[in-house]
C-alpha atoms as a PDB file:
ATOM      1  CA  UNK A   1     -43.603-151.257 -26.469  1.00  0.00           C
ATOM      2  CA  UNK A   2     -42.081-149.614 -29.479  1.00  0.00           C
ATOM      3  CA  UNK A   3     -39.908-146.577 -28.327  1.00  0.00           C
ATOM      4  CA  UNK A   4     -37.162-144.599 -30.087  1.00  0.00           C
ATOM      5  CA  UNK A   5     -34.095-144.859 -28.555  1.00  0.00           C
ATOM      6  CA  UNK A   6     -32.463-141.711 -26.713  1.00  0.00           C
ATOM      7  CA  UNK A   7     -30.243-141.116 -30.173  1.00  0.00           C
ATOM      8  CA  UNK A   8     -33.067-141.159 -32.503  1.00  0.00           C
ATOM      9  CA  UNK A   9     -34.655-138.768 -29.650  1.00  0.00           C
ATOM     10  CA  UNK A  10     -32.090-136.326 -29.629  1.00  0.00           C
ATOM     11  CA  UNK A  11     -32.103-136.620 -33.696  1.00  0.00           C
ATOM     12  CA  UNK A  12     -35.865-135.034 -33.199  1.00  0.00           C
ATOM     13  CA  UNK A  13     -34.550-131.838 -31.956  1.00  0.00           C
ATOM     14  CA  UNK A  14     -32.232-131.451 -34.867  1.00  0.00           C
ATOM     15  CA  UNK A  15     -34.553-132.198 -37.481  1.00  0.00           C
ATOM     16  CA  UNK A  16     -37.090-130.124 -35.789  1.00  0.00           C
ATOM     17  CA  UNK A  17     -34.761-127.042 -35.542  1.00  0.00           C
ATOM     18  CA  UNK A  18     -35.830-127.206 -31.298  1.00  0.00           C
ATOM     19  CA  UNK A  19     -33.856-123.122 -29.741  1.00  0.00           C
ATOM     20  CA  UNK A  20     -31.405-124.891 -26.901  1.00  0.00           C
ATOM     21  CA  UNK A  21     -33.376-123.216 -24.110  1.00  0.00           C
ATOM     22  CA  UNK A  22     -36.455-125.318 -24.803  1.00  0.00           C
ATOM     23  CA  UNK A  23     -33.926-128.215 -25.395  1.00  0.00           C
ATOM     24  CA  UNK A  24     -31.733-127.836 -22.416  1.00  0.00           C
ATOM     25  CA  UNK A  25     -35.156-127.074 -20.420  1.00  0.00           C
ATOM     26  CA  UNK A  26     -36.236-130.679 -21.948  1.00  0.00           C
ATOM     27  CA  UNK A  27     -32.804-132.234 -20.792  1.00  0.00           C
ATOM     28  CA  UNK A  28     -33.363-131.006 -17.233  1.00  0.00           C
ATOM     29  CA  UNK A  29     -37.246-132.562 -17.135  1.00  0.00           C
ATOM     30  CA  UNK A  30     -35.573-135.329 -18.026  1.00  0.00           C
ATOM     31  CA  UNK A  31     -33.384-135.858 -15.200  1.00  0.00           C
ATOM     32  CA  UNK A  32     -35.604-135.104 -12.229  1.00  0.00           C
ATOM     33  CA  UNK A  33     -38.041-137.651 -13.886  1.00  0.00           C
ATOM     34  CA  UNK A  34     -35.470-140.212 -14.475  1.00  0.00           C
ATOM     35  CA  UNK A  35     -34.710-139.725 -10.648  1.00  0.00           C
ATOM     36  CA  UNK A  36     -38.251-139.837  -9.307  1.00  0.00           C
ATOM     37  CA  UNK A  37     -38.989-142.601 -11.283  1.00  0.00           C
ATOM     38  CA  UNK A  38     -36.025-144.777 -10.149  1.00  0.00           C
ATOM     39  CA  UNK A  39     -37.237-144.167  -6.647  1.00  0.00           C
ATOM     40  CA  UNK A  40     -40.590-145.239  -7.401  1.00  0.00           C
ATOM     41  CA  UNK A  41     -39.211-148.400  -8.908  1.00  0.00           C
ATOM     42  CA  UNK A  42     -36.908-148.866  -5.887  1.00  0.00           C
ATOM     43  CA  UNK A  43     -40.288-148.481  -3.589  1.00  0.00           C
ATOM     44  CA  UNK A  44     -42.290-151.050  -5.659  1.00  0.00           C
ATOM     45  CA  UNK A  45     -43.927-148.848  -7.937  1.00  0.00           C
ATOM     46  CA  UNK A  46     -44.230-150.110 -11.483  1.00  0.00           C
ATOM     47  CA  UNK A  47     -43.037-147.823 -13.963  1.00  0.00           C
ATOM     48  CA  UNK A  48     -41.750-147.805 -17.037  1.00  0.00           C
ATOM     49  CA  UNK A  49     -38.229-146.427 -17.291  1.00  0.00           C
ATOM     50  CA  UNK A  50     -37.276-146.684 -20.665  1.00  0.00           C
ATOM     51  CA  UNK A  51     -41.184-144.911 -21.439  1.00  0.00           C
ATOM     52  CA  UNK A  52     -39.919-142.087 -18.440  1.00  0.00           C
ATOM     53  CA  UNK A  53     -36.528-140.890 -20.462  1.00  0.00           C
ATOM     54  CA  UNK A  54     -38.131-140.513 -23.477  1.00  0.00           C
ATOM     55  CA  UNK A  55     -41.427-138.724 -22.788  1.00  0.00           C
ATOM     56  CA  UNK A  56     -39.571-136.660 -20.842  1.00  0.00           C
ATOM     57  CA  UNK A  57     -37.195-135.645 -23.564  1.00  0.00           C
ATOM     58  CA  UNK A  58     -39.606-135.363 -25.940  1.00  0.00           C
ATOM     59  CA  UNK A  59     -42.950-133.693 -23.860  1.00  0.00           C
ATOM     60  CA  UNK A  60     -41.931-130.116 -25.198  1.00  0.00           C
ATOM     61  CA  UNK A  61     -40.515-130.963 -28.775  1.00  0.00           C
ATOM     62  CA  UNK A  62     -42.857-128.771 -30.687  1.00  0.00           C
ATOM     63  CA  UNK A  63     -42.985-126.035 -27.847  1.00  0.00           C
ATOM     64  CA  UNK A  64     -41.992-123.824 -30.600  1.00  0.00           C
ATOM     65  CA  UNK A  65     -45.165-124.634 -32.587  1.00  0.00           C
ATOM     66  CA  UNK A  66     -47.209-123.342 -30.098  1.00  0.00           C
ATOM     67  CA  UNK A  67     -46.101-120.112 -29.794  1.00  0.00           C
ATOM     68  CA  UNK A  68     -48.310-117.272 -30.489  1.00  0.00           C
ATOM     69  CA  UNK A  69     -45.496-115.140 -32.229  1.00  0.00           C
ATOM     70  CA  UNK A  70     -41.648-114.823 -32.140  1.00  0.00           C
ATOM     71  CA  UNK A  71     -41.659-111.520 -30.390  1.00  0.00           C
ATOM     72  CA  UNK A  72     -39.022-111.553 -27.311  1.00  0.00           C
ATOM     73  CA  UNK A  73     -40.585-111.985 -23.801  1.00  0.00           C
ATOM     74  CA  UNK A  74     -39.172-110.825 -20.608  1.00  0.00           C
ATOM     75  CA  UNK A  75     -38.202-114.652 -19.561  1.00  0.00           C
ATOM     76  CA  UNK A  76     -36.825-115.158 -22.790  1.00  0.00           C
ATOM     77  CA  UNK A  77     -34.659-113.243 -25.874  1.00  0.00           C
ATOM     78  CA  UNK A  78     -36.360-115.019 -28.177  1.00  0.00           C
ATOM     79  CA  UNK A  79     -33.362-114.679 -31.015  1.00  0.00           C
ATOM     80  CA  UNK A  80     -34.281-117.642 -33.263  1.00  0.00           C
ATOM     81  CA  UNK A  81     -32.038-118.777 -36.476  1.00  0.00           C
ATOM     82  CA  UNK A  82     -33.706-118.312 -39.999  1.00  0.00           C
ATOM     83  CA  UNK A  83     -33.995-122.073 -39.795  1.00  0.00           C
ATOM     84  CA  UNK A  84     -36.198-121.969 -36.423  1.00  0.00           C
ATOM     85  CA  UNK A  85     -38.656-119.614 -37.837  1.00  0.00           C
ATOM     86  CA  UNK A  86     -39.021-121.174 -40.999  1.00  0.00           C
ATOM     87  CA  UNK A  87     -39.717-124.662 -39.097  1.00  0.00           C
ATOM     88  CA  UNK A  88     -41.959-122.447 -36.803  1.00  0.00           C
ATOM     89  CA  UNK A  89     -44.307-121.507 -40.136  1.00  0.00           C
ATOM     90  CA  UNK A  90     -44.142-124.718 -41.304  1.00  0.00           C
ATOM     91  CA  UNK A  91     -45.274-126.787 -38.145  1.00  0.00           C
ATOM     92  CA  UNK A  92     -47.830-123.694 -37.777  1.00  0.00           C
ATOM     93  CA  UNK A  93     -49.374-124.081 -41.382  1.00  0.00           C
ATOM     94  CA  UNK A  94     -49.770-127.896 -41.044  1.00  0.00           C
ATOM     95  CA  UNK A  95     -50.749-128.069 -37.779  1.00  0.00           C
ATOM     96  CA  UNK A  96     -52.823-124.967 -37.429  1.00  0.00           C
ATOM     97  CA  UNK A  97     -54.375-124.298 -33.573  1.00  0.00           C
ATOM     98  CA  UNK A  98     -52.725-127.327 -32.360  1.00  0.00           C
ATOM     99  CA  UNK A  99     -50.833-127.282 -28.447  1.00  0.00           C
ATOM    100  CA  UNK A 100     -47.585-128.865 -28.108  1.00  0.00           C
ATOM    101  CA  UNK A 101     -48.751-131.957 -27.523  1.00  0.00           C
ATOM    102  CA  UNK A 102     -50.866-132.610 -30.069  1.00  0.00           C
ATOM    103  CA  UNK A 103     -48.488-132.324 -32.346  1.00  0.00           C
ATOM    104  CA  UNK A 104     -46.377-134.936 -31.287  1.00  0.00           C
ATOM    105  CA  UNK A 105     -49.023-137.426 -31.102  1.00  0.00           C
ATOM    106  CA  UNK A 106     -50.090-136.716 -34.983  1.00  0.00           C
ATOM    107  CA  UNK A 107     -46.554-137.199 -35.597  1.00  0.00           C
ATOM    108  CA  UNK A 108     -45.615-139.960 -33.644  1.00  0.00           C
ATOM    109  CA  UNK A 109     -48.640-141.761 -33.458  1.00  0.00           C
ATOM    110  CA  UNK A 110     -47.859-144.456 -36.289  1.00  0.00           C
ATOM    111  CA  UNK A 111     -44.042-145.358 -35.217  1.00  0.00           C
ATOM    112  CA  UNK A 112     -44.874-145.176 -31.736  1.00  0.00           C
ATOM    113  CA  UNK A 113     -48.316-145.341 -30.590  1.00  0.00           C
ATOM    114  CA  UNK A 114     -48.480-145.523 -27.292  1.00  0.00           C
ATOM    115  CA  UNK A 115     -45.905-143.211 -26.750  1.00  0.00           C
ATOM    116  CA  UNK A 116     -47.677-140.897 -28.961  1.00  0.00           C
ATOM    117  CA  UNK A 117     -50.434-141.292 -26.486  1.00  0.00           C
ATOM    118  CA  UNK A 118     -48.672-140.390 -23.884  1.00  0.00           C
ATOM    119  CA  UNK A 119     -46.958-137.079 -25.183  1.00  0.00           C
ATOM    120  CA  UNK A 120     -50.551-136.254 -26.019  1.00  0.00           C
ATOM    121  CA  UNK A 121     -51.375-136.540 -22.411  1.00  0.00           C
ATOM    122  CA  UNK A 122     -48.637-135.981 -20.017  1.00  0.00           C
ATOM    123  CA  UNK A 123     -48.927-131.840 -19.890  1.00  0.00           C
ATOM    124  CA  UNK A 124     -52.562-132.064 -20.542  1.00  0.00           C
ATOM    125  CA  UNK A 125     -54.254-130.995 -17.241  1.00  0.00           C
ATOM    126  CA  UNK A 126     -57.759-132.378 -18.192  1.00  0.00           C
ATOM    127  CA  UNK A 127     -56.413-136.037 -18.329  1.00  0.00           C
ATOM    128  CA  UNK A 128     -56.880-136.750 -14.740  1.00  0.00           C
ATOM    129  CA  UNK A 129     -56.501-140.805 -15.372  1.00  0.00           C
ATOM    130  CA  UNK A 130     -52.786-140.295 -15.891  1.00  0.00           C
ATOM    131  CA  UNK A 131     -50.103-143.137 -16.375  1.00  0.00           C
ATOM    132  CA  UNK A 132     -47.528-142.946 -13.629  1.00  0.00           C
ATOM    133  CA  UNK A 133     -44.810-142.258 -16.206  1.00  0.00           C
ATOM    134  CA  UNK A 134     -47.384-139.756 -17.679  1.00  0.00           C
ATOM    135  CA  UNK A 135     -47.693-138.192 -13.467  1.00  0.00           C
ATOM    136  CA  UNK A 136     -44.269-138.056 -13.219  1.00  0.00           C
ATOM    137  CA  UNK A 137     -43.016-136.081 -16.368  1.00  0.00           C
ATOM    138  CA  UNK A 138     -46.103-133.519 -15.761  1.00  0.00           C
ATOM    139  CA  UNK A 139     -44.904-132.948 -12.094  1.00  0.00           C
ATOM    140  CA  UNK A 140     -41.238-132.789 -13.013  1.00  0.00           C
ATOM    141  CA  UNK A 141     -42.180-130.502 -16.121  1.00  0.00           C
ATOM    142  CA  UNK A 142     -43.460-128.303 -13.218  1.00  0.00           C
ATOM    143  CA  UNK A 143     -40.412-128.536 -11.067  1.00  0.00           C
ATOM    144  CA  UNK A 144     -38.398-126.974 -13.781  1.00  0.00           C
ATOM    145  CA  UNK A 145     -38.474-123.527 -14.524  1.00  0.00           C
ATOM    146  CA  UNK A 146     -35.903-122.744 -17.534  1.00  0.00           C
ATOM    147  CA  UNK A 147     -32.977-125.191 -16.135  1.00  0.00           C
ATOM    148  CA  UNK A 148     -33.616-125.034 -12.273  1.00  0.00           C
ATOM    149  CA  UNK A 149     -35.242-126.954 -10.088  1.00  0.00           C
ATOM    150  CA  UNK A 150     -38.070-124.833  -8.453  1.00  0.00           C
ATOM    151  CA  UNK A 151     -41.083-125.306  -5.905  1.00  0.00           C
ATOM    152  CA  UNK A 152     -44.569-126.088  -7.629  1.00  0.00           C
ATOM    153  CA  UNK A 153     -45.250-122.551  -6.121  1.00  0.00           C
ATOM    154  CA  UNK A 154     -42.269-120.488  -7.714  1.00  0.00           C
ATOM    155  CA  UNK A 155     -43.067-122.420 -11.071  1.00  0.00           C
ATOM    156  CA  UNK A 156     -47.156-120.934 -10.672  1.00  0.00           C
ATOM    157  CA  UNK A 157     -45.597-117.606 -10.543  1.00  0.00           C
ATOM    158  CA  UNK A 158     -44.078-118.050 -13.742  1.00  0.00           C
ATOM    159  CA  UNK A 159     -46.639-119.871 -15.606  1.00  0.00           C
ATOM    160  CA  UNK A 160     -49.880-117.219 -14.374  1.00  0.00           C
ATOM    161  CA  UNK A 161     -47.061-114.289 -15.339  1.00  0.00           C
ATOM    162  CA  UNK A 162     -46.070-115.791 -18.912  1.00  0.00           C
ATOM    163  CA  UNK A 163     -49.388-117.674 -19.828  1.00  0.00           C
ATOM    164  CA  UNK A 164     -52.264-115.344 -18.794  1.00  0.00           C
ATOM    165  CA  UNK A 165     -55.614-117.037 -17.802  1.00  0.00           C
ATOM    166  CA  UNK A 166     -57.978-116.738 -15.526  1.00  0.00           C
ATOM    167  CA  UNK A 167     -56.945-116.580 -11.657  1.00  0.00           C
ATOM    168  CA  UNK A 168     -59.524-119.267 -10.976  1.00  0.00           C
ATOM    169  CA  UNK A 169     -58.227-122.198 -13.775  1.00  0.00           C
ATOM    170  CA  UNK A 170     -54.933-121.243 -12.146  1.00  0.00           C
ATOM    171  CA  UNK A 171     -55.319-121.695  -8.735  1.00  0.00           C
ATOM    172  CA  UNK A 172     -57.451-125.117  -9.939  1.00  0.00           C
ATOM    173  CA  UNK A 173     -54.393-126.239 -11.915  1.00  0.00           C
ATOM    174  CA  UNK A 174     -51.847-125.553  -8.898  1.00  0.00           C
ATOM    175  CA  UNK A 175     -54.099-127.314  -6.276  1.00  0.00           C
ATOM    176  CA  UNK A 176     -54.484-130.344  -8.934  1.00  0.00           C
ATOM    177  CA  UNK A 177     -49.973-130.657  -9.013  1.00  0.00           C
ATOM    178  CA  UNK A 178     -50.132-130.117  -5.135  1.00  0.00           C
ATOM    179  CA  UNK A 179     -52.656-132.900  -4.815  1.00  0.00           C
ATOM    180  CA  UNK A 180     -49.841-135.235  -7.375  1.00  0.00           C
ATOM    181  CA  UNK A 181     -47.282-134.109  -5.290  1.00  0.00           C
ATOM    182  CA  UNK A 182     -48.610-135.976  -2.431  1.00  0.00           C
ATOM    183  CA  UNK A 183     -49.533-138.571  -4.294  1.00  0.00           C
ATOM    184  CA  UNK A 184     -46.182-139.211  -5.577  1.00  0.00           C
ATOM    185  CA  UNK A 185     -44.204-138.435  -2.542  1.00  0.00           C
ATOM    186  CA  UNK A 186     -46.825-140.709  -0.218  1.00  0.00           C
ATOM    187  CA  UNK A 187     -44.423-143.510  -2.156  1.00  0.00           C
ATOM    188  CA  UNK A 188     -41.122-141.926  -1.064  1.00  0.00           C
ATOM    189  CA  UNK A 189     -38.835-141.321   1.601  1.00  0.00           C
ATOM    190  CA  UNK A 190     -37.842-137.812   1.209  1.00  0.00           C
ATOM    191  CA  UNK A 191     -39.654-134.688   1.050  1.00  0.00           C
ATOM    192  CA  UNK A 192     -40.170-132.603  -2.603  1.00  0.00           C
ATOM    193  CA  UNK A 193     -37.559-129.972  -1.396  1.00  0.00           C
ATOM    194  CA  UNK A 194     -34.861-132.297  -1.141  1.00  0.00           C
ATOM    195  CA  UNK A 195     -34.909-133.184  -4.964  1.00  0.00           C
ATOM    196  CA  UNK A 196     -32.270-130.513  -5.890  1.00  0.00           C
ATOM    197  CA  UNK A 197     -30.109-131.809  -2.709  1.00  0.00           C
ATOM    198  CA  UNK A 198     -30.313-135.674  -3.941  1.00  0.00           C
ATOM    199  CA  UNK A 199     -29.911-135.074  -7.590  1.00  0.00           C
ATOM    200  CA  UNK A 200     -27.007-133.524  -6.934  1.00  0.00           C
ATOM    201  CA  UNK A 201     -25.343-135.856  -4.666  1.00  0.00           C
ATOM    202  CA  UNK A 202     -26.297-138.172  -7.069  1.00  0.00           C
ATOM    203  CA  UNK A 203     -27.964-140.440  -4.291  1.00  0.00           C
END
């Protein structure tokens, strides 16, 4: 499999013009997935490292592109360099109506394919055949709110707060991680709430 490597990932969010909070939230994504996935590999589970650090870096490159308007929030200042907003028209001109996600895959797809694939799927919640790299960076994406490592409830609570829709596709999409939390844990040794703890102590 044709992948970038972790340089030419980190590259993206230059040439992209990516605000550090997305980037640093990316970074921390990253490293819970890295973990779970290591654990998974160390329990038998096949899974596809190299595929896990950089879908994880790069699942919220073009977060900015998706962004209704530049207006602060109260999670976020929202103080973006000229450079960020102009990359913000541009990406919203040529790519008009498009999530996150689909973004990446129309401009990843011909370097790498299947990796475009996958950024097209990992956050998407009506892919329900997920990869297990794909599982993974979705349920790590929602055990990180900014930089911290949260519970799949306190992460709800931010997402039905900052991204209104109705209560009922909510509480569907919160059951649907709680259901992949079992899943994924079922294959570990240690509970979801020790994550934090272990990733710390670097076990």
């Amino acid at each position: 499999m044709q992948l970038p490597t972790e340089q030419q990932c980190l590259k993206y969010f230059e040439e992209y013009k990516v605000p550090d909070n997305i980037f640093n939230h990316c970074l921390h994504v990253k490293k819970v997935s890295v973990f779970l996935a290591e654990q998974l590999k160390k329990a038998g589970v096949d899974i596809n490292l190299e595929l896990i650090n950089c879908l994880a870096l790069l699942h919220d490159l073009f977060k900015l592109a998706s962004l209704k308007s530049l207006e602060p929030t109260k999670y976020y200042p929202n103080i973006f360099t000229a450079e960020q907003i102009e990359m913000w028209k541009k990406l919203k001109q040529e790519y008009p109506g498009m999530h996150e996600n689909e973004i990446a895959f129309e401009i990843l797809k011909d370097e790498y394919p299947k990796l475009a694939i996958s950024l097209k799927n990992v956050t998407d919640p009506r892919v329900i055949d997920k990869t297990w790299e794909e599982l993974v960076v979705h349920y790590s994406d929602w055990r990180i709110l900014q930089t911290r490592i949260v519970s799949l409830k306190q992460r709800a609570i931010y997402l039905r707060d900052n991204y209104p829709q109705p209560k009922e596709r909510w509480d569907d999409y919160e059951n649907l991680m709680i259901e992949r939390e079992k899943f994924i844990f079922s294959h570990l040794e240690f509970l979801p709430d020790k994550v934090a703890e272990l990733i710390e102590n670097g076990k």
